[in-house]
C-alpha atoms as a PDB file:
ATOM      1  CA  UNK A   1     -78.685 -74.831 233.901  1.00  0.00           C
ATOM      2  CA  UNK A   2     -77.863 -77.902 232.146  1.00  0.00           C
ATOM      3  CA  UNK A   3     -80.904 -79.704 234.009  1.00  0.00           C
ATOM      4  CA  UNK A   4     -83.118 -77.356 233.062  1.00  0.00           C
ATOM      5  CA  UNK A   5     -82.020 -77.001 229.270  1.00  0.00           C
ATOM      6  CA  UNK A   6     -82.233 -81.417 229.472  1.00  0.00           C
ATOM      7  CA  UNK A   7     -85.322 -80.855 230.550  1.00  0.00           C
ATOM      8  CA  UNK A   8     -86.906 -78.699 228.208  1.00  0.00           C
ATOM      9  CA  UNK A   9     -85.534 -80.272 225.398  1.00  0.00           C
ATOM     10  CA  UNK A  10     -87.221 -83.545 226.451  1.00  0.00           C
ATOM     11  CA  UNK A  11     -90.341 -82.122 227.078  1.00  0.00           C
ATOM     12  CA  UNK A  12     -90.723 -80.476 223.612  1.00  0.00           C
ATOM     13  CA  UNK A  13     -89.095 -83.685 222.052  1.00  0.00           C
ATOM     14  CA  UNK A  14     -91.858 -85.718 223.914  1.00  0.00           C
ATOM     15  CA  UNK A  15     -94.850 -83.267 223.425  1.00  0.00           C
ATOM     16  CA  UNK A  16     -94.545 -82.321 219.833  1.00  0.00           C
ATOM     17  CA  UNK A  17     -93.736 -86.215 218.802  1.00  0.00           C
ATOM     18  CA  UNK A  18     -97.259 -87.195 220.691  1.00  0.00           C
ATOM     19  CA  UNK A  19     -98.765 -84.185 218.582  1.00  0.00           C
ATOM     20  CA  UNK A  20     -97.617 -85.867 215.646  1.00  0.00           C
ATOM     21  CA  UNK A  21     -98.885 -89.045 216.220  1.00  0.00           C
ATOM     22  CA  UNK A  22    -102.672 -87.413 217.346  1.00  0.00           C
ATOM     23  CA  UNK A  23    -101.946 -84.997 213.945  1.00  0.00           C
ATOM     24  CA  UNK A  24    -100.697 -87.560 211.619  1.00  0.00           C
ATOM     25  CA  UNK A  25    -102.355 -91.204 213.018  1.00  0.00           C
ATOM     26  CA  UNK A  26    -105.811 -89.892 213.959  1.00  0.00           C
ATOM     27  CA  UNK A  27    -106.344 -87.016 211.781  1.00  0.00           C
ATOM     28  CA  UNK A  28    -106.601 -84.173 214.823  1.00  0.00           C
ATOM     29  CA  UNK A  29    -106.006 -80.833 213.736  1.00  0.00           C
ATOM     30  CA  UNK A  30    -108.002 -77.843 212.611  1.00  0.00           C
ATOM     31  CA  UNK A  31    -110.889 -79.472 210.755  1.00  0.00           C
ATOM     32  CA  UNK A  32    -111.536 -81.512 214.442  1.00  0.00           C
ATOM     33  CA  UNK A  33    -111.854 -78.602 216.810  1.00  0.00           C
ATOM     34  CA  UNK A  34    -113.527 -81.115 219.488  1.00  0.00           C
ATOM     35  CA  UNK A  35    -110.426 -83.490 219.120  1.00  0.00           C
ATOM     36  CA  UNK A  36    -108.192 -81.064 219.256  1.00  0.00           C
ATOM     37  CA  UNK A  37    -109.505 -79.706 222.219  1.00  0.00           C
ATOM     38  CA  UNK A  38    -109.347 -82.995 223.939  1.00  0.00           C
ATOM     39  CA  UNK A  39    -105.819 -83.029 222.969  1.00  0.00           C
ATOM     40  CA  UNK A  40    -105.312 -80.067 224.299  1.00  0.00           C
ATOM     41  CA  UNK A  41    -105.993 -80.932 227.812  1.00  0.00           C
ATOM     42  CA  UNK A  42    -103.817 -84.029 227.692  1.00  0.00           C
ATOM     43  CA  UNK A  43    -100.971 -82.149 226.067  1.00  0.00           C
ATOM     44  CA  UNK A  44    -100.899 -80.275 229.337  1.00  0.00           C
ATOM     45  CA  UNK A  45    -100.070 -83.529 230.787  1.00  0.00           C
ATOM     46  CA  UNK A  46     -96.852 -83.846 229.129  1.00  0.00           C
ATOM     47  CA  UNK A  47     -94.286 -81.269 231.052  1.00  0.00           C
ATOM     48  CA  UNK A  48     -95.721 -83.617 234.261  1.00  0.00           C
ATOM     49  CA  UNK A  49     -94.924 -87.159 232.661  1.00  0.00           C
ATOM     50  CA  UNK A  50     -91.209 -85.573 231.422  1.00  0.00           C
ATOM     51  CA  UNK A  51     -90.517 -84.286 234.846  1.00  0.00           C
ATOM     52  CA  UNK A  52     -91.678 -87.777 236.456  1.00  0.00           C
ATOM     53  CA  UNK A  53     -89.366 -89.632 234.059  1.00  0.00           C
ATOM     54  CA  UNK A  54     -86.678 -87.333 234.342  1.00  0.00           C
ATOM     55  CA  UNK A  55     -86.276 -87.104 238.212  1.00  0.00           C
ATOM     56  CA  UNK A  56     -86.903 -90.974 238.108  1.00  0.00           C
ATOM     57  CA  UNK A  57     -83.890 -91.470 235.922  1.00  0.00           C
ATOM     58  CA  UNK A  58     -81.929 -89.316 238.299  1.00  0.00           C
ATOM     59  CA  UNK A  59     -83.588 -91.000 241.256  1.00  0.00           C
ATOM     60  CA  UNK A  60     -84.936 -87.982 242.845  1.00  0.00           C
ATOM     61  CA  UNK A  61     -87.867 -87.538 244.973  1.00  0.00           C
ATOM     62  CA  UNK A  62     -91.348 -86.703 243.939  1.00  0.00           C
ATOM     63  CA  UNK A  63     -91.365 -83.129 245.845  1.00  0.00           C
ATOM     64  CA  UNK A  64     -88.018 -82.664 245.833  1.00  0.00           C
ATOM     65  CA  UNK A  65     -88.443 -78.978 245.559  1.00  0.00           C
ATOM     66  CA  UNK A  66     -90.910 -79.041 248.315  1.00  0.00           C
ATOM     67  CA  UNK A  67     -93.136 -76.791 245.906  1.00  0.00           C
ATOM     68  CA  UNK A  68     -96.294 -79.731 245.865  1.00  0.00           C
ATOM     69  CA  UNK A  69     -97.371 -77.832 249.092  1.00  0.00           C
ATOM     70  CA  UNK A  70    -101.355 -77.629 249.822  1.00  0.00           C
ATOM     71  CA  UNK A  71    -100.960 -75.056 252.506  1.00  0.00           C
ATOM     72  CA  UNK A  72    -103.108 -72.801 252.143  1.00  0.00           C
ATOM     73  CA  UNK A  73    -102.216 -68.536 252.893  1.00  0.00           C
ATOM     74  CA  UNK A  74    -103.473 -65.482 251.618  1.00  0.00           C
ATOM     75  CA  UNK A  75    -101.185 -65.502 248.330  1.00  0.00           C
ATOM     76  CA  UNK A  76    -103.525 -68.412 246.760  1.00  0.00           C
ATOM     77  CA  UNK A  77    -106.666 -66.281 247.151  1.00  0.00           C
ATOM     78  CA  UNK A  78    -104.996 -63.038 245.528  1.00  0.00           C
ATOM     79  CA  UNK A  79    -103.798 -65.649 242.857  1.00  0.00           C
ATOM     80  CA  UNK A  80    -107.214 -67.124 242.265  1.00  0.00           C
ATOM     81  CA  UNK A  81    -108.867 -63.624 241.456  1.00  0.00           C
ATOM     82  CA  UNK A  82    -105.911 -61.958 239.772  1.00  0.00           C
ATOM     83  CA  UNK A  83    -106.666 -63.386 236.587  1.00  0.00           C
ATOM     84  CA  UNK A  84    -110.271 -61.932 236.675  1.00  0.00           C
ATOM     85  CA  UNK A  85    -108.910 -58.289 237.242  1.00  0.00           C
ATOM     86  CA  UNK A  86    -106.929 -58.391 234.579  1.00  0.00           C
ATOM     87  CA  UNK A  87    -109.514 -59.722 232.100  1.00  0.00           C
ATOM     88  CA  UNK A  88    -111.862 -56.574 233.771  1.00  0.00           C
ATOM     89  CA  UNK A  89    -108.858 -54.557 232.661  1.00  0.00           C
ATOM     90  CA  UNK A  90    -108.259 -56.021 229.570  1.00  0.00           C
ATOM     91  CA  UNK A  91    -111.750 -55.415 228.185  1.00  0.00           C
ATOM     92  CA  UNK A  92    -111.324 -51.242 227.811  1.00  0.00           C
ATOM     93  CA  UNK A  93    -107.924 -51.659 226.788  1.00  0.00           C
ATOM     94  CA  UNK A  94    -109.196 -53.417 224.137  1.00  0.00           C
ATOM     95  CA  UNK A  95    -111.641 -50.946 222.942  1.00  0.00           C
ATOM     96  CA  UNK A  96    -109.195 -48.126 222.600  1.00  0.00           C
ATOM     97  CA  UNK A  97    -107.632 -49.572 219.226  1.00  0.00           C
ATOM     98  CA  UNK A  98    -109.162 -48.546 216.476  1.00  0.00           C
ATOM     99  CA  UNK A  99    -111.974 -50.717 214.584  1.00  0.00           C
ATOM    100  CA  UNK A 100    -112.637 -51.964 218.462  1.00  0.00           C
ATOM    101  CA  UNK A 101    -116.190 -51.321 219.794  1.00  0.00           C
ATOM    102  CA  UNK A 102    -117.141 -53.295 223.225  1.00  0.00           C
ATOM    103  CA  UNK A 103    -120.366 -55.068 222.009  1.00  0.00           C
ATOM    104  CA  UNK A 104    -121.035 -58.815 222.799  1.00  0.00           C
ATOM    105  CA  UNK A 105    -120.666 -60.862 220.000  1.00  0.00           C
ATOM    106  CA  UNK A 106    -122.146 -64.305 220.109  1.00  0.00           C
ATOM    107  CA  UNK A 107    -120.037 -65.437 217.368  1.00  0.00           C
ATOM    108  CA  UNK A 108    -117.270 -65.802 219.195  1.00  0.00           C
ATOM    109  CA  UNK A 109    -118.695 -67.791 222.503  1.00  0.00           C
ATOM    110  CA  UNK A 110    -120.411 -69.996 219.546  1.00  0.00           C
ATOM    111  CA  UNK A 111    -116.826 -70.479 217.680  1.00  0.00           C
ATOM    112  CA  UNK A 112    -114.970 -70.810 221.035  1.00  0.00           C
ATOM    113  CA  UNK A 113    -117.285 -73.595 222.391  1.00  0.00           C
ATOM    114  CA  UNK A 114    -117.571 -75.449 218.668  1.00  0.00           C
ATOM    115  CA  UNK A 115    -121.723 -75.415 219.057  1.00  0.00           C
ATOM    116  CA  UNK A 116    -122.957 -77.758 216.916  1.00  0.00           C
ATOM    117  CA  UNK A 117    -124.468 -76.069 213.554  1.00  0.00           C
ATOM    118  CA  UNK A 118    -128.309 -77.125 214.334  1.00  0.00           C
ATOM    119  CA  UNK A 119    -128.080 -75.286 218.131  1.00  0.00           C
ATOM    120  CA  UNK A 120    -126.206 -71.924 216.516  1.00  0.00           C
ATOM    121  CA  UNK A 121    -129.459 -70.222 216.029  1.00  0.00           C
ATOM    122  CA  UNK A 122    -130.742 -71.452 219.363  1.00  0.00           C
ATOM    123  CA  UNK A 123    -127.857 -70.388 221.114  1.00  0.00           C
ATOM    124  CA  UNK A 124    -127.822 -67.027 218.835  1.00  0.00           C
ATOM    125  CA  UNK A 125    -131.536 -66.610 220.193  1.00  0.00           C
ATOM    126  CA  UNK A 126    -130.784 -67.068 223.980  1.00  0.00           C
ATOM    127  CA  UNK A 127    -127.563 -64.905 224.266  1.00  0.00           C
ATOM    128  CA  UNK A 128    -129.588 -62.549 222.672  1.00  0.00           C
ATOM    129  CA  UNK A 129    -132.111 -62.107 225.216  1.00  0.00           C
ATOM    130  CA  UNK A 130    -129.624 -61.623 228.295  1.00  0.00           C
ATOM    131  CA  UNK A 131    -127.728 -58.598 229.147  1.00  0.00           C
ATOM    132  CA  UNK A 132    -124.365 -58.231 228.939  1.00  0.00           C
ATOM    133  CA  UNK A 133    -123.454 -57.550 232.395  1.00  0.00           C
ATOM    134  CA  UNK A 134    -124.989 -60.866 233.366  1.00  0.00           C
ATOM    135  CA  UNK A 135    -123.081 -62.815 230.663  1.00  0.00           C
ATOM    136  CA  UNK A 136    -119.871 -61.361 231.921  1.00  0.00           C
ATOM    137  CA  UNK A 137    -121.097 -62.531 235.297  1.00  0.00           C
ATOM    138  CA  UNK A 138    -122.027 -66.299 234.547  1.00  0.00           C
ATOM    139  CA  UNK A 139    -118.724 -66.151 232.963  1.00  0.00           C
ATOM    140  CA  UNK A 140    -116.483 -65.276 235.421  1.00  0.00           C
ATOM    141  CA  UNK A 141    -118.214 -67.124 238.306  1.00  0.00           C
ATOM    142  CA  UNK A 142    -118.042 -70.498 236.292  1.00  0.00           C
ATOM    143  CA  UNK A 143    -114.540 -69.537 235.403  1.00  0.00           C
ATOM    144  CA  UNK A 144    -113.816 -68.972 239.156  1.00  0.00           C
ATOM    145  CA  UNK A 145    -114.900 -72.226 239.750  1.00  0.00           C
ATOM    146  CA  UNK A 146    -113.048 -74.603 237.228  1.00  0.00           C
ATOM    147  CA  UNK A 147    -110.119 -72.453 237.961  1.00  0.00           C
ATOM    148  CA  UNK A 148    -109.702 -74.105 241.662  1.00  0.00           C
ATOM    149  CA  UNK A 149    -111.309 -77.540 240.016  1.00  0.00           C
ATOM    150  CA  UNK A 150    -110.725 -79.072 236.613  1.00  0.00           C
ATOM    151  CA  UNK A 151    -108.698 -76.326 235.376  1.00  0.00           C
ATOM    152  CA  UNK A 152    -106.321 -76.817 238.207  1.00  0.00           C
ATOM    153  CA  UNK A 153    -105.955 -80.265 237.422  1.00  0.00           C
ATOM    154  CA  UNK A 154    -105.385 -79.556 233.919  1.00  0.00           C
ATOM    155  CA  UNK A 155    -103.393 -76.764 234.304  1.00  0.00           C
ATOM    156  CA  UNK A 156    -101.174 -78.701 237.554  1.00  0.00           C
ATOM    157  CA  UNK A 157     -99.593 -80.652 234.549  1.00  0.00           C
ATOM    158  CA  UNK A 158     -97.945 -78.365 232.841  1.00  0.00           C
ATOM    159  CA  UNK A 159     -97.343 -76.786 236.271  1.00  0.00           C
ATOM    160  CA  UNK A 160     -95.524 -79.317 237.537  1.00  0.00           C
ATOM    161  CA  UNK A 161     -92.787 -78.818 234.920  1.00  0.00           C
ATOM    162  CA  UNK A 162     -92.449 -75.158 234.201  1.00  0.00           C
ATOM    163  CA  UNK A 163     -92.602 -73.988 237.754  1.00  0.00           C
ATOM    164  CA  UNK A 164     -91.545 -76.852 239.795  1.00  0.00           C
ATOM    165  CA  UNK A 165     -89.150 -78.862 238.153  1.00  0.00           C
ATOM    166  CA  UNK A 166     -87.751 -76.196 235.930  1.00  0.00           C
ATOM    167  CA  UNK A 167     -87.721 -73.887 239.941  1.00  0.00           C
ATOM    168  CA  UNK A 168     -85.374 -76.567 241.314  1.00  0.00           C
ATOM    169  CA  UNK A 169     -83.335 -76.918 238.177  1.00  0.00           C
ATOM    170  CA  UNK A 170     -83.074 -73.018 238.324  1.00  0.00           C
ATOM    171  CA  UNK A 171     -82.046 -72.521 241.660  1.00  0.00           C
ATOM    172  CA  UNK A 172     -78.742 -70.819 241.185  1.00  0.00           C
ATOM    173  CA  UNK A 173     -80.393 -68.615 238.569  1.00  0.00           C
ATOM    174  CA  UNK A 174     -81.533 -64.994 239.283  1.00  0.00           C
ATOM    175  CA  UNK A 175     -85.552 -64.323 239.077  1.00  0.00           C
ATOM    176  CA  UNK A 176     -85.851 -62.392 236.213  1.00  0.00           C
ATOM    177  CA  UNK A 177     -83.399 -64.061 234.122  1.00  0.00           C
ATOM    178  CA  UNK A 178     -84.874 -67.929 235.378  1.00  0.00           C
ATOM    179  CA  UNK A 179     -88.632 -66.479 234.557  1.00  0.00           C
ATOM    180  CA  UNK A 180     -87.386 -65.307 230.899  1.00  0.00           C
ATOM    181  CA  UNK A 181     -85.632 -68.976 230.400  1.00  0.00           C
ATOM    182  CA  UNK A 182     -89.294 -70.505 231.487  1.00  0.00           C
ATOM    183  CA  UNK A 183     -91.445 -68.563 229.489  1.00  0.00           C
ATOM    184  CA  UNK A 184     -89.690 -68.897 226.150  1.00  0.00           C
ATOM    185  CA  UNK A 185     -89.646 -72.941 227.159  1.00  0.00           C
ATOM    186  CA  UNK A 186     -93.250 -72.835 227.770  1.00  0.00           C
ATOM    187  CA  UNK A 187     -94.358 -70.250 224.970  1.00  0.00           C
ATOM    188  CA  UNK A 188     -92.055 -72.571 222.642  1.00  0.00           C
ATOM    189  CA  UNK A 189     -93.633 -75.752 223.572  1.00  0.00           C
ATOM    190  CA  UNK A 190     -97.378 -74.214 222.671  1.00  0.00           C
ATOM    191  CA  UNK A 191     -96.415 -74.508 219.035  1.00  0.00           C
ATOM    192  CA  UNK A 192     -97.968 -77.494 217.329  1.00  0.00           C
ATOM    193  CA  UNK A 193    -101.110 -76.110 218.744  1.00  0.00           C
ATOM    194  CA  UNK A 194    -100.585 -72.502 217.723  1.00  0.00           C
ATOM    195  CA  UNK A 195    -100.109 -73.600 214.620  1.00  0.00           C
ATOM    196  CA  UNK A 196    -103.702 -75.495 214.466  1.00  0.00           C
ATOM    197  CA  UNK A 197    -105.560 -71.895 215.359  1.00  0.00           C
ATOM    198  CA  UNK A 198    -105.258 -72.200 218.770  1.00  0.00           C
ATOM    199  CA  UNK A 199    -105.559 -68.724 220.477  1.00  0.00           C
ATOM    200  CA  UNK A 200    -104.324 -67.022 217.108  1.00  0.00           C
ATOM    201  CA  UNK A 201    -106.653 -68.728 214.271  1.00  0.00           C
ATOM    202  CA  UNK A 202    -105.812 -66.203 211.983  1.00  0.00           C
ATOM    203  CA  UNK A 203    -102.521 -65.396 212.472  1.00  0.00           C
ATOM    204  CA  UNK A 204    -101.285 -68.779 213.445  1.00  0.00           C
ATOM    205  CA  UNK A 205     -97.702 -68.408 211.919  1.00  0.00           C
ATOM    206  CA  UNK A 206     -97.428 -65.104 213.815  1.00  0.00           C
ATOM    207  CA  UNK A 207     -99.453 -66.882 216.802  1.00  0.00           C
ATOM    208  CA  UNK A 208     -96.151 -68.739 217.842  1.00  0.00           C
ATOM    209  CA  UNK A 209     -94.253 -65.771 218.398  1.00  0.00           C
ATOM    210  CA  UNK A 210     -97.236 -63.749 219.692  1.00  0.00           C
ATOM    211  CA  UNK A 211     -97.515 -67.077 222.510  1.00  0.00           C
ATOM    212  CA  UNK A 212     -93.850 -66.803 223.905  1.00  0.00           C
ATOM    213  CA  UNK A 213     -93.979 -63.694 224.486  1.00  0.00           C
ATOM    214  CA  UNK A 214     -97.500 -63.931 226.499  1.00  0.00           C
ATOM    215  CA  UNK A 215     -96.099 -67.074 228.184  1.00  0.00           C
ATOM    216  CA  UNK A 216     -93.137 -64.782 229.418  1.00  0.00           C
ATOM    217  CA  UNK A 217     -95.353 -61.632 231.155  1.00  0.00           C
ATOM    218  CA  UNK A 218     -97.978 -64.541 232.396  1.00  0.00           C
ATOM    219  CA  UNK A 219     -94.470 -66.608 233.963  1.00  0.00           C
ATOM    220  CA  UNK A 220     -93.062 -63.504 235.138  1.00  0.00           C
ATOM    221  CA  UNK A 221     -96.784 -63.187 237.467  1.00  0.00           C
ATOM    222  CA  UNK A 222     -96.659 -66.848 238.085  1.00  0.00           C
ATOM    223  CA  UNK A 223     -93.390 -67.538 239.337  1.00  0.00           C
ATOM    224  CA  UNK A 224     -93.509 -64.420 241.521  1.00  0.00           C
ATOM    225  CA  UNK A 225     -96.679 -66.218 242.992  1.00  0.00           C
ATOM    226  CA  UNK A 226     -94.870 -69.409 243.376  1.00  0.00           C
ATOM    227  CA  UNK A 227     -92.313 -68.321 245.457  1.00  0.00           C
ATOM    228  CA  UNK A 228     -94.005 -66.275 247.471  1.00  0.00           C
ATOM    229  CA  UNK A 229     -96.039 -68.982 248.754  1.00  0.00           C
ATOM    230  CA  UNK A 230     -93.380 -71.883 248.116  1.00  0.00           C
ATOM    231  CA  UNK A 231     -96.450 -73.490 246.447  1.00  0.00           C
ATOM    232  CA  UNK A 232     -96.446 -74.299 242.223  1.00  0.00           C
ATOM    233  CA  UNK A 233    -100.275 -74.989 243.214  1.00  0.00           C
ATOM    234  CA  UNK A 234    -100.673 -71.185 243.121  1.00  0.00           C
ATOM    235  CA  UNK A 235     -99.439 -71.586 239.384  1.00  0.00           C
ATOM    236  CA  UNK A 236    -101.910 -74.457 238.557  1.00  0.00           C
ATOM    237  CA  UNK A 237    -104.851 -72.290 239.997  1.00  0.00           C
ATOM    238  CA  UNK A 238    -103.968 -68.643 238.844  1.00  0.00           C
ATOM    239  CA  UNK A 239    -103.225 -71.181 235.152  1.00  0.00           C
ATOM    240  CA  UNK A 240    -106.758 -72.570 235.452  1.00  0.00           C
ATOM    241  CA  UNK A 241    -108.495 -69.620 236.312  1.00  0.00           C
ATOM    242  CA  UNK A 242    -106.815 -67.921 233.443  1.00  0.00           C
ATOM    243  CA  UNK A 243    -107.458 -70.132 230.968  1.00  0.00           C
ATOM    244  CA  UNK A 244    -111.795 -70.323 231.853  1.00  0.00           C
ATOM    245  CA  UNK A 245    -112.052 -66.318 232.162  1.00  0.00           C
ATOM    246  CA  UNK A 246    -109.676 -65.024 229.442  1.00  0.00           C
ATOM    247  CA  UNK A 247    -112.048 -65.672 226.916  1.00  0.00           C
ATOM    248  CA  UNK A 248    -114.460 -63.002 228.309  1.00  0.00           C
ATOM    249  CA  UNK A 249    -112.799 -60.283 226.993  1.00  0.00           C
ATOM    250  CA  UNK A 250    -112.946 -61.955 223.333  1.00  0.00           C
ATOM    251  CA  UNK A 251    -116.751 -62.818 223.691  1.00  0.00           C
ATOM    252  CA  UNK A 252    -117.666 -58.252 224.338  1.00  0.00           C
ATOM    253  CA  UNK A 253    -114.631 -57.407 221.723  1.00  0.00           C
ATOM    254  CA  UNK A 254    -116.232 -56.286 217.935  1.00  0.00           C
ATOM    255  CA  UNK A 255    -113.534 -55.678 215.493  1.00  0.00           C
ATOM    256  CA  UNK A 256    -109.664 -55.883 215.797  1.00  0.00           C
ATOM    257  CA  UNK A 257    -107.349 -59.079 215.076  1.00  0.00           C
ATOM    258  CA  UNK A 258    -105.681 -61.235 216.897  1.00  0.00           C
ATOM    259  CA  UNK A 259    -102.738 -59.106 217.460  1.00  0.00           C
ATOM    260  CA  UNK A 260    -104.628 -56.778 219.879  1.00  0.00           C
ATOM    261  CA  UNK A 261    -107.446 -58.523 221.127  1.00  0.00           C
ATOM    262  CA  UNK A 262    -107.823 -60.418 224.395  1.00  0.00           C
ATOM    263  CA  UNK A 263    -105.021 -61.390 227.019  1.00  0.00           C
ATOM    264  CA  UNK A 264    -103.092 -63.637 224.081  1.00  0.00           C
ATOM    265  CA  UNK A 265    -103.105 -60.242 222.324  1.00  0.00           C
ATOM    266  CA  UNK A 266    -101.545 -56.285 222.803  1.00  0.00           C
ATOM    267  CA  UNK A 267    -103.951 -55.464 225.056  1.00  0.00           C
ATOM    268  CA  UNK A 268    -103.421 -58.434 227.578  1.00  0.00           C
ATOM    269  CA  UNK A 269     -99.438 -57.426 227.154  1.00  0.00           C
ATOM    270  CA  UNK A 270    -100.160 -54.055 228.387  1.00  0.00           C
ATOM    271  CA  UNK A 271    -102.255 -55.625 231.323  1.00  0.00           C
ATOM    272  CA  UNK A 272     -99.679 -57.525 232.853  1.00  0.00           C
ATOM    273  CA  UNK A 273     -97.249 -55.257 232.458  1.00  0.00           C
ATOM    274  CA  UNK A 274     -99.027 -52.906 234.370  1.00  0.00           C
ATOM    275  CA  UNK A 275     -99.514 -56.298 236.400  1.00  0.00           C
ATOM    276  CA  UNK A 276     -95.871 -57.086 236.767  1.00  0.00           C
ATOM    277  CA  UNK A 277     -94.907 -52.928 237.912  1.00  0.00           C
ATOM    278  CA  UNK A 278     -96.996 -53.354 240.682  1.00  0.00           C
ATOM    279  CA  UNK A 279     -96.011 -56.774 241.818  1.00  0.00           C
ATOM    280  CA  UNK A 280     -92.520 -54.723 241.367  1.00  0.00           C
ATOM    281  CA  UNK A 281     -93.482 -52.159 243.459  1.00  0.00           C
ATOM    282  CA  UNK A 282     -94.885 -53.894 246.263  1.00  0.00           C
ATOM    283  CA  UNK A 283     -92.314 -56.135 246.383  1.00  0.00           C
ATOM    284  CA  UNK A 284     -89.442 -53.329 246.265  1.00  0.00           C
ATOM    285  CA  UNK A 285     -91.319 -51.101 248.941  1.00  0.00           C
ATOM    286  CA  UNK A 286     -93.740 -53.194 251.065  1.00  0.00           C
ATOM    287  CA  UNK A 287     -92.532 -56.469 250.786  1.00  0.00           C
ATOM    288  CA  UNK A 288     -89.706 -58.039 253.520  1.00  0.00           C
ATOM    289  CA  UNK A 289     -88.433 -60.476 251.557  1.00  0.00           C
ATOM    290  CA  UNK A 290     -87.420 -58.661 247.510  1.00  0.00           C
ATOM    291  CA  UNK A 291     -87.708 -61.807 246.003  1.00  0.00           C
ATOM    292  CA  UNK A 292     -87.338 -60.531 242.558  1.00  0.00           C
ATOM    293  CA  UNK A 293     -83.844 -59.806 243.373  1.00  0.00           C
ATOM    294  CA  UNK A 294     -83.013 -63.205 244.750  1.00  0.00           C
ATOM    295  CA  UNK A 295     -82.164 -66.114 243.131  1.00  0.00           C
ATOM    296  CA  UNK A 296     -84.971 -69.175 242.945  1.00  0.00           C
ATOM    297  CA  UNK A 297     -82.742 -70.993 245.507  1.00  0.00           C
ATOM    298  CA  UNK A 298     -82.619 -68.069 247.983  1.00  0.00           C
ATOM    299  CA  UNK A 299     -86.340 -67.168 247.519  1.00  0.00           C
ATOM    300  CA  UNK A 300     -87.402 -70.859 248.633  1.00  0.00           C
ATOM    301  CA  UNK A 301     -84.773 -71.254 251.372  1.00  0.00           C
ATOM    302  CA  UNK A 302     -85.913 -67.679 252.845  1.00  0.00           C
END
């Protein structure tokens, strides 16, 4: 435990210091949404470059763990389209709070992109003209593919820390109580960015608390993943392809706040809890193995 708790003070010691020099010596924040987004995808390199530093220092191999495994199985494919049933799921969800209607709102894809001001009206213009269902369907075919491509690369970094080196520093810890420790660590890290309108814009105070708590339901999925297939690659894809399609649900969503809407929201809690029960299910009365009542250790030595 005291590896892990070294290690996840580093990495927010590290991460938020670099966010102060971007913040602070080149001016990115809020008012630079395409410089912060930049940021954003190196940020996710940080929990990688602590982890290198960290198992250099204690001289320990690069795949210690043995978790930077390629191998390919059935778990990675259910991983790669999870995230796009629960953003299917997450859309009606979302309409049954009040002041929610399901209506596509170019707005939002024009905000979420940062479209320059002199192609808004352009953009406004084309949206306008195609349906909805073949929005949704662009959407979560392109999301499908940077999830296995550039997301995964992205989304390896941070990867590489919460649910490899943070797996092996876990080992004697029990599932449920090692995937609560790694979410809080990973929602808690988010918050320089949270607090720049990332995810929450208008609720970025609240944002931060709203963030750990979808970083815990999203780690509980992801670490189940992980050591079912003894692979954190499963974590960098089911990451990356959560990250491109996620946004689908805020793109058809009229109405509502950022406390409900979308997977960062209430409605994306109640999906993966529902998500969670039946990976809770299957794995109490079809699966062989029960990881969920193993420790890490025993689930990657089984």
């Amino acid at each position: 435990m005291k590896k892990a708790i070294r290690f996840s003070i580093a990495v927010c010691l590290f991460s938020w210091a670099m966010f102060a020099v971007a913040h602070w010596g080149f001016g990115i924040g809020a008012d630079t949404p395409t410089e912060l987004m930049v940021f954003s995808a190196v940020y996710m390199f940080f929990p990688l470059i602590t982890a290198l530093v960290l198992q250099a220092i204690d001289k320990e191999k690069f795949n210690h763990t043995g978790l930077v495994n390629f191998k390919v199985s059935w778990v990675w494919v259910v991983a790669w389209l999870l995230p796009v049933v629960m953003v299917f799921l997450c859309i009606p969800i979302n309409g049954l709070f009040p002041g929610v209607e399901f209506q596509y709102n170019s707005e939002q894809l024009i905000n979420q992109f940062h479209v320059p001001e002199e192609q808004q009206e352009m953009v406004r213009e084309q949206m306008g003209q195609m349906p909805a269902y073949l929005m949704i369907i662009i959407t979560l075919i392109s999301g499908l593919i940077a999830g296995i491509t550039i997301n995964a690369v992205c989304a390896f970094g941070e990867e590489y820390g919460w649910r490899n080196y943070l797996v092996g520093a876990l080992r004697e810890v029990k599932f449920w109580k090692a995937a609560l420790f790694i979410g809080i660590v990973w929602g808690i890290w988010h918050f320089p960015l949270i607090l720049m309108g990332h995810n929450y814009p208008n609720e970025p105070q609240w944002g931060i608390l709203l963030m750990v708590a979808m970083c815990i339901f999203l780690g509980v999925i992801e670490l189940y993943f992980v050591l079912k297939s003894k692979s954190m690659v499963v974590a960098a894809i089911m990451h990356g392809t959560f990250n491109a399609v996620a946004g689908v649900v805020v793109y058809f969503t009229l109405g509502g706040n950022d406390f409900v809407n979308g997977m960062p929201g209430l409605s994306g809690f109640i999906v993966m809890t529902v998500t969670i029960l039946c990976i809770w299910i299957y794995d109490k009365c079809i699966a062989k193995d029960n990881i969920l009542s193993m420790t890490l250790g025993e689930a990657l030595e089984r």
